[in-house]
C-alpha atoms as a PDB file:
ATOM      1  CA  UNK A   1       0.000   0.000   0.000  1.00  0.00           C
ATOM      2  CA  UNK A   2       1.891   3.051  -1.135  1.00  0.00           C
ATOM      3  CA  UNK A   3      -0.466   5.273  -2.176  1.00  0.00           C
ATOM      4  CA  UNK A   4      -3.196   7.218   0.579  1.00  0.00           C
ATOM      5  CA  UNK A   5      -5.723   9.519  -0.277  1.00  0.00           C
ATOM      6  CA  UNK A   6      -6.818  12.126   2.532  1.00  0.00           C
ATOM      7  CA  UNK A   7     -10.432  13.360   1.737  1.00  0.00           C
ATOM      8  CA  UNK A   8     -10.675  16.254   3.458  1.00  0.00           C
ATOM      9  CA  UNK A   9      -7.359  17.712   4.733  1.00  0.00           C
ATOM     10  CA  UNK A  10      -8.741  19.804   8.262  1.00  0.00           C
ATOM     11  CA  UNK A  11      -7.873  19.686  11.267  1.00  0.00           C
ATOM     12  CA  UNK A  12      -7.126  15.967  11.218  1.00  0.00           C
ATOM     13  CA  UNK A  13      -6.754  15.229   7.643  1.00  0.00           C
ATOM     14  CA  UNK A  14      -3.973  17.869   7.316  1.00  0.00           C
ATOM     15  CA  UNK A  15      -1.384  16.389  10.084  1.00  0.00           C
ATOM     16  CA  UNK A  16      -2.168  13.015   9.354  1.00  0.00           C
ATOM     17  CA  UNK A  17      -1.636  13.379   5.561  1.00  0.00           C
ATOM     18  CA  UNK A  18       2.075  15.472   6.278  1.00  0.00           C
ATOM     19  CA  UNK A  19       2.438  11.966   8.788  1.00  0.00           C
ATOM     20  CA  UNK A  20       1.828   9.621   5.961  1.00  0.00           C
ATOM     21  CA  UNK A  21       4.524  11.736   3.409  1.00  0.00           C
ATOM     22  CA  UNK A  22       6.845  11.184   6.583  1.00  0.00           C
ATOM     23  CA  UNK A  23       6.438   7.845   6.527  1.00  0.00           C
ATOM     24  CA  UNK A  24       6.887   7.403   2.983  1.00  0.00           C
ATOM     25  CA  UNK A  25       3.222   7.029   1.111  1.00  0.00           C
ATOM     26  CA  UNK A  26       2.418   9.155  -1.724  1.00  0.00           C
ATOM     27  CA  UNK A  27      -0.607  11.039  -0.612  1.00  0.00           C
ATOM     28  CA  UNK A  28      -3.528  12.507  -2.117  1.00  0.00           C
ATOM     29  CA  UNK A  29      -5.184  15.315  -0.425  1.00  0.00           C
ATOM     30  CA  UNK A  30      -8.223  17.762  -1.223  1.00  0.00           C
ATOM     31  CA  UNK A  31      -8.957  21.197   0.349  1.00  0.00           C
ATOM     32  CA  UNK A  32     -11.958  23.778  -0.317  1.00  0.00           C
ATOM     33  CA  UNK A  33     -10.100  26.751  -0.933  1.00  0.00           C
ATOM     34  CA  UNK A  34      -6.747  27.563  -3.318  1.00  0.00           C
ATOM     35  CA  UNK A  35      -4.732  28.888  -0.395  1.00  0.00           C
ATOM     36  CA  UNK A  36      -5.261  25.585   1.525  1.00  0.00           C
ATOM     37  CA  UNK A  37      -4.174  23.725  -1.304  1.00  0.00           C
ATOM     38  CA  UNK A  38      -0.616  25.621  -1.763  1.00  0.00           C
ATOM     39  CA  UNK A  39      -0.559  24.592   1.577  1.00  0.00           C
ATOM     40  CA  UNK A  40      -0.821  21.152   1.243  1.00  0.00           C
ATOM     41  CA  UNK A  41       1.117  20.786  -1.841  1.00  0.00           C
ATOM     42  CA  UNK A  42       4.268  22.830   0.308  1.00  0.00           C
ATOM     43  CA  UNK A  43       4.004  20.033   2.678  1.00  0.00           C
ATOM     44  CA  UNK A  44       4.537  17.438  -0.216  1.00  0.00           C
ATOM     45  CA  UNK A  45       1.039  16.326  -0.472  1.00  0.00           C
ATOM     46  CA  UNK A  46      -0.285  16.026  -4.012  1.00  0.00           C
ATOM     47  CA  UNK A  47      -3.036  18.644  -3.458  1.00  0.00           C
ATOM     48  CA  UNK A  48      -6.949  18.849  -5.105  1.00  0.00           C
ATOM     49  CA  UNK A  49      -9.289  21.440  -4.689  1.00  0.00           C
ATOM     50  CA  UNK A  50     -12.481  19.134  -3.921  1.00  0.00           C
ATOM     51  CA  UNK A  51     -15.946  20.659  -2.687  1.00  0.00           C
ATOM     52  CA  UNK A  52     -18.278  17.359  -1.477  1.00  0.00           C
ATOM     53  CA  UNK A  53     -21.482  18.033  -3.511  1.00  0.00           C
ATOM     54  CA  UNK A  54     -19.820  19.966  -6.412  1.00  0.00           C
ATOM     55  CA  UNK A  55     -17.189  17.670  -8.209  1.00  0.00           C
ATOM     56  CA  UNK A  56     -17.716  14.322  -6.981  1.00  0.00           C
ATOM     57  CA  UNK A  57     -17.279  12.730 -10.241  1.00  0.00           C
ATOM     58  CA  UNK A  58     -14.827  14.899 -11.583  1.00  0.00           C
ATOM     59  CA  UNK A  59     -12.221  14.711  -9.385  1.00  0.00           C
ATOM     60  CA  UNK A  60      -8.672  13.098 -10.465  1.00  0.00           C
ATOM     61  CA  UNK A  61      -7.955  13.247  -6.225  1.00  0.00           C
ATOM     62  CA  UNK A  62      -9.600   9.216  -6.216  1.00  0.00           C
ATOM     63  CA  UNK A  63      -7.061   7.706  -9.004  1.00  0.00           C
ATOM     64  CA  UNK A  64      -5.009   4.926  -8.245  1.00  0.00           C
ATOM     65  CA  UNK A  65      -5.213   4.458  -4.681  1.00  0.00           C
ATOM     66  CA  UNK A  66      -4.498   1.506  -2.454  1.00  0.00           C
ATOM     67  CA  UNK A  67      -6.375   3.135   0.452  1.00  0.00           C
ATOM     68  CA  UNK A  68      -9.360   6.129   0.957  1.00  0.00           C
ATOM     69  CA  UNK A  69      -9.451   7.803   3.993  1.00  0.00           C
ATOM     70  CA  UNK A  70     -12.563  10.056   4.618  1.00  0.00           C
ATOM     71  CA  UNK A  71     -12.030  12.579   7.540  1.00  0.00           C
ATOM     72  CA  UNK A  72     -15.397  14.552   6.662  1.00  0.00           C
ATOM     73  CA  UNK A  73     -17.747  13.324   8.787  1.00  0.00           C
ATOM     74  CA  UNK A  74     -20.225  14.462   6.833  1.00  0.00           C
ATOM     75  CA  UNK A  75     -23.007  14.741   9.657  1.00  0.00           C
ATOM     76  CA  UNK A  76     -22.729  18.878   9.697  1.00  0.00           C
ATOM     77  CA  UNK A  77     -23.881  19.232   6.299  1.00  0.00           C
ATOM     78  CA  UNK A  78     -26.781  20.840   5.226  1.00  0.00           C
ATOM     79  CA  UNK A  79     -28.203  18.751   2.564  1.00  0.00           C
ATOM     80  CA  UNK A  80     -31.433  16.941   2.711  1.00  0.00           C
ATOM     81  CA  UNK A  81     -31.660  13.255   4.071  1.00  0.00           C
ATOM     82  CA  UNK A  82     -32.898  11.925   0.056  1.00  0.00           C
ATOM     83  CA  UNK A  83     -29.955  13.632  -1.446  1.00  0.00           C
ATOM     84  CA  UNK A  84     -27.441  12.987   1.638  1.00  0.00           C
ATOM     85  CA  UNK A  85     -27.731   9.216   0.980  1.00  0.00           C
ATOM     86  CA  UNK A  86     -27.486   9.892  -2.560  1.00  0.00           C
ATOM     87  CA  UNK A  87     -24.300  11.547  -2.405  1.00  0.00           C
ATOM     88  CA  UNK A  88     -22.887   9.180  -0.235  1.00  0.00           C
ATOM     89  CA  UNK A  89     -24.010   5.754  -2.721  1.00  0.00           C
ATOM     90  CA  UNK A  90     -22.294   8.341  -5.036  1.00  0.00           C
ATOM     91  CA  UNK A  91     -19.371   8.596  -3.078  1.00  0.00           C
ATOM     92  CA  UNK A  92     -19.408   4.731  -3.196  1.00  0.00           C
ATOM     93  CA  UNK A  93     -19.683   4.215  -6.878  1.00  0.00           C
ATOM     94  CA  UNK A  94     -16.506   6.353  -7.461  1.00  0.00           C
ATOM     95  CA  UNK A  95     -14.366   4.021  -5.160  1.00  0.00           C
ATOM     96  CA  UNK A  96     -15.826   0.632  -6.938  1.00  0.00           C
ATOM     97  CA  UNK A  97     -14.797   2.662  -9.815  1.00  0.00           C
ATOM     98  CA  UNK A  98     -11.063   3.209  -9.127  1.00  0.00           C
ATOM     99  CA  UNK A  99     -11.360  -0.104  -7.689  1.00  0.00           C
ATOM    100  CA  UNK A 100     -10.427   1.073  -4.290  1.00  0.00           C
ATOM    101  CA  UNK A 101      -9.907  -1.875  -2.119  1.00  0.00           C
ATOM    102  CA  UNK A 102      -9.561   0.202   1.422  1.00  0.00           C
ATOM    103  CA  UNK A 103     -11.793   2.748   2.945  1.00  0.00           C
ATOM    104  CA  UNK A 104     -10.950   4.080   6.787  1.00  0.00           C
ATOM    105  CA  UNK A 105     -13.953   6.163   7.684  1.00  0.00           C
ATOM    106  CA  UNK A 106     -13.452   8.944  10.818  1.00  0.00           C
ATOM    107  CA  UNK A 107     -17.397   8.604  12.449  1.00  0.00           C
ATOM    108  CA  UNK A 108     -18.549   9.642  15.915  1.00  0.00           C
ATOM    109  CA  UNK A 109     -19.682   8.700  18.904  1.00  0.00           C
ATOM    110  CA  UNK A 110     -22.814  10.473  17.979  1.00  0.00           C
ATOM    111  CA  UNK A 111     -24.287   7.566  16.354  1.00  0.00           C
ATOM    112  CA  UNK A 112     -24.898   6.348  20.012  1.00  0.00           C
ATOM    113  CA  UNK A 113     -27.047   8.963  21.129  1.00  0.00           C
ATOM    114  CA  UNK A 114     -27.065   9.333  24.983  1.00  0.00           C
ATOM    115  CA  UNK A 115     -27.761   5.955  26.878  1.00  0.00           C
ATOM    116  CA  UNK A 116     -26.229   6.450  30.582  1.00  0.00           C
ATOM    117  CA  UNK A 117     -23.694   3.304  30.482  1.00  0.00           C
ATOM    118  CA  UNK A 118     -21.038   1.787  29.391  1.00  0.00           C
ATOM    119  CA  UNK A 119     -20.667   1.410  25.664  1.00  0.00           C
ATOM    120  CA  UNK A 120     -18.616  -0.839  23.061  1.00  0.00           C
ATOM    121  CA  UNK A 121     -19.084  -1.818  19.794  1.00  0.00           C
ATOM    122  CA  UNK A 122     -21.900  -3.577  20.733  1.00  0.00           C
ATOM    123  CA  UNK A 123     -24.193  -1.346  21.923  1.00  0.00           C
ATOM    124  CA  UNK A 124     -27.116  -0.497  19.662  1.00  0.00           C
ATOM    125  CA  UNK A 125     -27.134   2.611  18.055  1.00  0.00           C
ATOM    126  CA  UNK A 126     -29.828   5.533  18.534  1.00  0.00           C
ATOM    127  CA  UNK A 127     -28.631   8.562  17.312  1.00  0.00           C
ATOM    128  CA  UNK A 128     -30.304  11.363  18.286  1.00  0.00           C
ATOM    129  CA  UNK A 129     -29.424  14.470  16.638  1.00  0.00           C
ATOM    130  CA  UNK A 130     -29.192  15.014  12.458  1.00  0.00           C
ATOM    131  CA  UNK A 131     -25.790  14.581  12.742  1.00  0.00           C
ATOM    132  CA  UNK A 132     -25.652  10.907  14.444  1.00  0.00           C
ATOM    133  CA  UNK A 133     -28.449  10.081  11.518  1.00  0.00           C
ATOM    134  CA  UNK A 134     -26.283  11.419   9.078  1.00  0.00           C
ATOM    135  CA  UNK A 135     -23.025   9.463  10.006  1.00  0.00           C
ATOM    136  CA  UNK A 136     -24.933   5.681  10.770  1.00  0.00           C
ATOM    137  CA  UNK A 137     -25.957   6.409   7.448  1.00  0.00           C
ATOM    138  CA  UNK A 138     -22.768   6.868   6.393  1.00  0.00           C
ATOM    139  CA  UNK A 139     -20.712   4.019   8.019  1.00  0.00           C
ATOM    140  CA  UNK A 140     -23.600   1.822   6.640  1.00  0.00           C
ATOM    141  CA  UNK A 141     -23.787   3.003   2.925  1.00  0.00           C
ATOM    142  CA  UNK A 142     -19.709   2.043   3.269  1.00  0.00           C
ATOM    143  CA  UNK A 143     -19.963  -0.931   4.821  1.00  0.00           C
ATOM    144  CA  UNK A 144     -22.539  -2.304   1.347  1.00  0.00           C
ATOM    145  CA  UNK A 145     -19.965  -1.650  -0.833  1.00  0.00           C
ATOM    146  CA  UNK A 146     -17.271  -4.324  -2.552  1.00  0.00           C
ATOM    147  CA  UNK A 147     -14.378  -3.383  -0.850  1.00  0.00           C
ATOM    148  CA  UNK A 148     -13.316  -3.236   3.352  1.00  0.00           C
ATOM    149  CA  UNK A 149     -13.703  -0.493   5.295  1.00  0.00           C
ATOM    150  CA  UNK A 150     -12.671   0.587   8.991  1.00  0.00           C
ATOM    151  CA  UNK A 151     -15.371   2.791  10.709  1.00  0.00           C
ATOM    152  CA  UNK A 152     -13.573   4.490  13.388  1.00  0.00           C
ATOM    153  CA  UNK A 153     -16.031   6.576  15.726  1.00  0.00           C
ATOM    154  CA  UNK A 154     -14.241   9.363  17.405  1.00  0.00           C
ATOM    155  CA  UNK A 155     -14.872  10.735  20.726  1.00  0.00           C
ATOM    156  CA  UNK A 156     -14.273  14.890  20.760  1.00  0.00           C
ATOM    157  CA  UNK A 157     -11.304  16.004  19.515  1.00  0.00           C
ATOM    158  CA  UNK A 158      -8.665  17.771  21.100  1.00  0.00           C
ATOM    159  CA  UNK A 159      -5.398  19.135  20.554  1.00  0.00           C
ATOM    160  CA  UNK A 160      -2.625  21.923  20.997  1.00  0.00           C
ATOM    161  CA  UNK A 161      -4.892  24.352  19.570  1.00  0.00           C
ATOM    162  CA  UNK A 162      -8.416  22.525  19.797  1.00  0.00           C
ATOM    163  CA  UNK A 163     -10.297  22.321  22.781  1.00  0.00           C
ATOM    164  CA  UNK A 164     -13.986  22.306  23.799  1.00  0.00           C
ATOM    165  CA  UNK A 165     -13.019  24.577  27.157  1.00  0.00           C
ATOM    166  CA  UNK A 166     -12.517  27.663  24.737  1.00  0.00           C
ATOM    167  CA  UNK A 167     -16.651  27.333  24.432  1.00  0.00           C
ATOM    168  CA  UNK A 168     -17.352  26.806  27.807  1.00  0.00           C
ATOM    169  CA  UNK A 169     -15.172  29.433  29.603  1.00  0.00           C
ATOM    170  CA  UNK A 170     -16.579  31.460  31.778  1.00  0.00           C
ATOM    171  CA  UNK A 171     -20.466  30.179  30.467  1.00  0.00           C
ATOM    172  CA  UNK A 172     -23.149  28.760  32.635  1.00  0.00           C
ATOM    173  CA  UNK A 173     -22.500  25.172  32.313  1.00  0.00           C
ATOM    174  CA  UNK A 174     -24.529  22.517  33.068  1.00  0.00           C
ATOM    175  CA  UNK A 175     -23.112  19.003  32.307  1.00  0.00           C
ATOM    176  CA  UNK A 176     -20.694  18.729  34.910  1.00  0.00           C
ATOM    177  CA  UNK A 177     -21.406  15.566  36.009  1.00  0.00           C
ATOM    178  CA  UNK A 178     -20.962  13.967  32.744  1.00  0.00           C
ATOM    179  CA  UNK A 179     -18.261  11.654  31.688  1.00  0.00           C
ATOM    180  CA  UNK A 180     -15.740  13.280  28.968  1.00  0.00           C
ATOM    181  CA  UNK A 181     -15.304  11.337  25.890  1.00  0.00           C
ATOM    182  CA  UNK A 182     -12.228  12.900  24.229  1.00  0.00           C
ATOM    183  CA  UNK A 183      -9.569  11.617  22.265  1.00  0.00           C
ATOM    184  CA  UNK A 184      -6.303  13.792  21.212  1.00  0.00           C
ATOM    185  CA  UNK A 185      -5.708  14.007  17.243  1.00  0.00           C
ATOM    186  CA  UNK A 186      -2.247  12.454  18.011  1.00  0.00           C
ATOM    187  CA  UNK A 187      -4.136   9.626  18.552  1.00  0.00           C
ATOM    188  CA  UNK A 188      -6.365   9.500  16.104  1.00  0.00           C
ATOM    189  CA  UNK A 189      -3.250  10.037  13.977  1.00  0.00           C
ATOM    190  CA  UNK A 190      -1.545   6.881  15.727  1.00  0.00           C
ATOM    191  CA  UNK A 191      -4.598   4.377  15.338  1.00  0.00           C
ATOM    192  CA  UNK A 192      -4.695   5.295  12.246  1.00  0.00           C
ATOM    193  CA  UNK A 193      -1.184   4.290  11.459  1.00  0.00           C
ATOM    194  CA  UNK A 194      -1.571   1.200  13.167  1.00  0.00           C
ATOM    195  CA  UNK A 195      -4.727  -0.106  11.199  1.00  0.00           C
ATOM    196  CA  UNK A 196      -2.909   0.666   8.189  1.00  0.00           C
ATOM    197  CA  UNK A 197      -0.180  -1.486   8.996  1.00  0.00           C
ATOM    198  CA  UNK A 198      -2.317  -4.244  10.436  1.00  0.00           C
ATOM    199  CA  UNK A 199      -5.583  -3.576   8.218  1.00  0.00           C
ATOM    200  CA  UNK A 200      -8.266  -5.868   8.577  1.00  0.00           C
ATOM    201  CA  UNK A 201      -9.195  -8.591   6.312  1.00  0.00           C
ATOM    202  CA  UNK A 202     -13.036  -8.023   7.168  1.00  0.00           C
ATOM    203  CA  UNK A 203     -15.196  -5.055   7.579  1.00  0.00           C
ATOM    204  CA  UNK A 204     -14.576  -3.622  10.645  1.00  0.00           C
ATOM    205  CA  UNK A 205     -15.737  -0.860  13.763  1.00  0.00           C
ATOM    206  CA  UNK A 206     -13.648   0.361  16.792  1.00  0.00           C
ATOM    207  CA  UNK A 207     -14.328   3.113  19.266  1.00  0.00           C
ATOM    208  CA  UNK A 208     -11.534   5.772  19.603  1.00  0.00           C
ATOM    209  CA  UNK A 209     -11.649   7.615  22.565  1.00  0.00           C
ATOM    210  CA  UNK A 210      -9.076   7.941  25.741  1.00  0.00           C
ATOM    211  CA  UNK A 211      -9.171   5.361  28.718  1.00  0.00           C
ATOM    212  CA  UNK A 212      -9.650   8.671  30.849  1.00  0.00           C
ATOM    213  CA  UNK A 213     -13.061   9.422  31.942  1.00  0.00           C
ATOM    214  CA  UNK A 214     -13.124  12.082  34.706  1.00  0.00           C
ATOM    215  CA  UNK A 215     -16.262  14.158  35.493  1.00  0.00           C
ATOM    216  CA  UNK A 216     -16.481  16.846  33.153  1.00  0.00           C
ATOM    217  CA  UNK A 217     -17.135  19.611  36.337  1.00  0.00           C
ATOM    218  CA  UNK A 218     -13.407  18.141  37.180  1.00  0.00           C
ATOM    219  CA  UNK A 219     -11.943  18.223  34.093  1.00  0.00           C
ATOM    220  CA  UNK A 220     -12.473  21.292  33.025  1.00  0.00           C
ATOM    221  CA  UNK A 221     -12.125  23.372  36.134  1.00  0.00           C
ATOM    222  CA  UNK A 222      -8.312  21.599  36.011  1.00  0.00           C
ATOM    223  CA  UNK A 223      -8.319  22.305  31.515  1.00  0.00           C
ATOM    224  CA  UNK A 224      -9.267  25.863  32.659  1.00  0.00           C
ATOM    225  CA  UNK A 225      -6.293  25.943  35.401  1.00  0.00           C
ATOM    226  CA  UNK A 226      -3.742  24.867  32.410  1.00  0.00           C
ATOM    227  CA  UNK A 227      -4.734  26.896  29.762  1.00  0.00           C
ATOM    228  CA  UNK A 228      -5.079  29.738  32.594  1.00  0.00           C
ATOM    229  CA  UNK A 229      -8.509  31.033  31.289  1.00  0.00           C
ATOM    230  CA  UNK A 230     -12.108  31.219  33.483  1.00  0.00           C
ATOM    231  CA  UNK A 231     -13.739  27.649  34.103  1.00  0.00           C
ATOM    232  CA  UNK A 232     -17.020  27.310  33.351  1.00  0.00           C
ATOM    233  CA  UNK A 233     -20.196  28.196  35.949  1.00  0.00           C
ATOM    234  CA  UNK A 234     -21.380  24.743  36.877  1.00  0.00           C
ATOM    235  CA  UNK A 235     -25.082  24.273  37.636  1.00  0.00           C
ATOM    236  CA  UNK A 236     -26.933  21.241  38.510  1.00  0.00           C
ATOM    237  CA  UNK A 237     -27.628  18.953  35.929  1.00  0.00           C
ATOM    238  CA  UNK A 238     -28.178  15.540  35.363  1.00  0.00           C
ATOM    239  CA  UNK A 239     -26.152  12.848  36.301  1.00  0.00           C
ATOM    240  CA  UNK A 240     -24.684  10.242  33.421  1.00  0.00           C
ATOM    241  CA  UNK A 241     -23.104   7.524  33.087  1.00  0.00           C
ATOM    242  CA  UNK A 242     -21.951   7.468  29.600  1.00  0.00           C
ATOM    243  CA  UNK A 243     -18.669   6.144  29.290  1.00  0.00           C
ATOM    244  CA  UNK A 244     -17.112   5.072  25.407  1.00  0.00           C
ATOM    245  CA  UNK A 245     -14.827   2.236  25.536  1.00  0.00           C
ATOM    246  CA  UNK A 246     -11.498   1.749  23.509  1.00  0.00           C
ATOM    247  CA  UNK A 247     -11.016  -1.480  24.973  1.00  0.00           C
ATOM    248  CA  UNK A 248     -11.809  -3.506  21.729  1.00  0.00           C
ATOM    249  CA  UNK A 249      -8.868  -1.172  20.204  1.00  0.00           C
ATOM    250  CA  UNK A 250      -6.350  -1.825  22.757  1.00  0.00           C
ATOM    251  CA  UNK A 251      -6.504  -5.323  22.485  1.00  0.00           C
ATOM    252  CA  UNK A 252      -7.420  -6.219  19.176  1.00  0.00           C
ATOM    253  CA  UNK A 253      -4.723  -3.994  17.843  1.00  0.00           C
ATOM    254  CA  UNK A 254      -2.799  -3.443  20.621  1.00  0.00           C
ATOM    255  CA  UNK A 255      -3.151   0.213  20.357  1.00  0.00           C
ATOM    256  CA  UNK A 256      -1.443   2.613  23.824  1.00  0.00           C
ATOM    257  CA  UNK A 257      -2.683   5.759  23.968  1.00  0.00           C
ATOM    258  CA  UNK A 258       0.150   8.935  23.588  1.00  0.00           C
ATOM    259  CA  UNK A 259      -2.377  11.455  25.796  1.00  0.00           C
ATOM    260  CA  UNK A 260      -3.598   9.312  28.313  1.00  0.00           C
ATOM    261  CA  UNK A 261      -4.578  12.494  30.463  1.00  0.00           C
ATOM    262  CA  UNK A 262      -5.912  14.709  27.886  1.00  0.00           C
ATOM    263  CA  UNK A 263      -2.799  17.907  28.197  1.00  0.00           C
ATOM    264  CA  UNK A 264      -3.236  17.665  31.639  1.00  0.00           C
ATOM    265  CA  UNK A 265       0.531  17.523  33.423  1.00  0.00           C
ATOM    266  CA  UNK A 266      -0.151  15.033  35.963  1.00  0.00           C
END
């Protein structure tokens, strides 16, 4: 497998596409906008312009690859249910097409919904917002096609730069005794790497968030301390038990996480 193509080169697809040049794959990225692209291409990446709806069939970005990854998640957009389905069987056509054999697919925890326990692979899904519709739909319009594909359903992302406390400072808050469900992109970046270089000879699911599952009232009044901005104004709220596991990912890939305590130093 020597050639990767990254659709959708954000905040995840970017640093895992300048990973994959690092480690020696020829990769294939799209962005939305021309400056993006430069961007991409000055970090070795052979570089599309690519807008989901627009150019779909168009696109030379989907030639001759060994493996699709899809970082869009595709849940946030805007188009209708009908045509959302459509676009994704669409999206499918194009890799039996280029006779794709590998598809990695970056879905969310979403799909769940919000039962108060502990979740695996499992668990029955019951999403219940138009975005956890959207992406079930998704990882199951994949998982029809002729070729294998990896769903990998990410828990909230954070990073350096990327962190749900910069919402929540200093607002009335009122999950705090929630679990947090969060997985660093160096992570996602790493189990990434490792399914590629152990990838699965059947169609396959895996939850991807940390093994660290403080209360989110503790959290981020400690995130807050770090990053030396207000914590949020906790107010009573309910109580849940909704904890993600990773535990199928640790063992049947032997996967250890890098940011076991989420940037906190302790």
């Amino acid at each position: 497998m020597r050639t990767i193509g990254v659709l959708g080169c954000g905040r995840v697809g970017f640093p895992l596409a300048k990973t994959l040049v690092e480690k020696g794959y020829k990769v294939n990225g799209t962005a939305r906008s021309y400056d993006k692209i430069l961007k991409l291409s000055e970090s070795g990446i052979n570089s599309f312009k690519y807008v989901v709806d627009k150019n779909f069939n168009t696109s030379l970005f989907f030639k001759s690859l060994d493996l699709l990854i899809i970082t869009i998640p595709f849940g946030r957009s805007d188009i209708k249910s009908i045509a959302f389905n459509n676009l994704i069987s669409q999206l499918v056509e194009i890799i039996k097409r280029e006779s794709i054999k590998k598809v990695i697919y970056l879905s969310s925890i979403s799909v769940y919904g919000h039962p108060n326990k502990l979740l695996d692979e499992k668990a029955e899904c019951k999403p219940n917002s138009p975005n956890g519709i959207k992406i079930i739909s998704v990882e199951n319009i994949l998982n029809s096609g002729p070729f294998k594909t990896v769903n990998i359903r990410l828990g909230g992302l954070i990073g350096e730069d990327i962190h749900p406390i910069h919402s929540i400072s200093g607002k009335v808050f009122n999950k705090g005794n929630e679990f947090v469900n969060l997985i660093h992109i160096d992570d996602v970046i790493g189990i990434i790497l490792k399914i590629i270089d152990r990838f699965p000879k059947e169609n396959s699911l895996f939850n991807a968030v940390s093994p660290y599952h403080p209360l989110k009232k503790d959290y981020y009044t400690l995130i807050a301390k770090e990053f030396n901005i207000l914590p949020p104004k906790f107010i009573a709220g309910k109580k849940s038990n909704k904890i993600i596991s990773s535990e199928k990912l640790i063992n049947k890939i032997n996967y250890n996480f890098k940011q076991k305590n989420l940037l906190l130093n302790l």
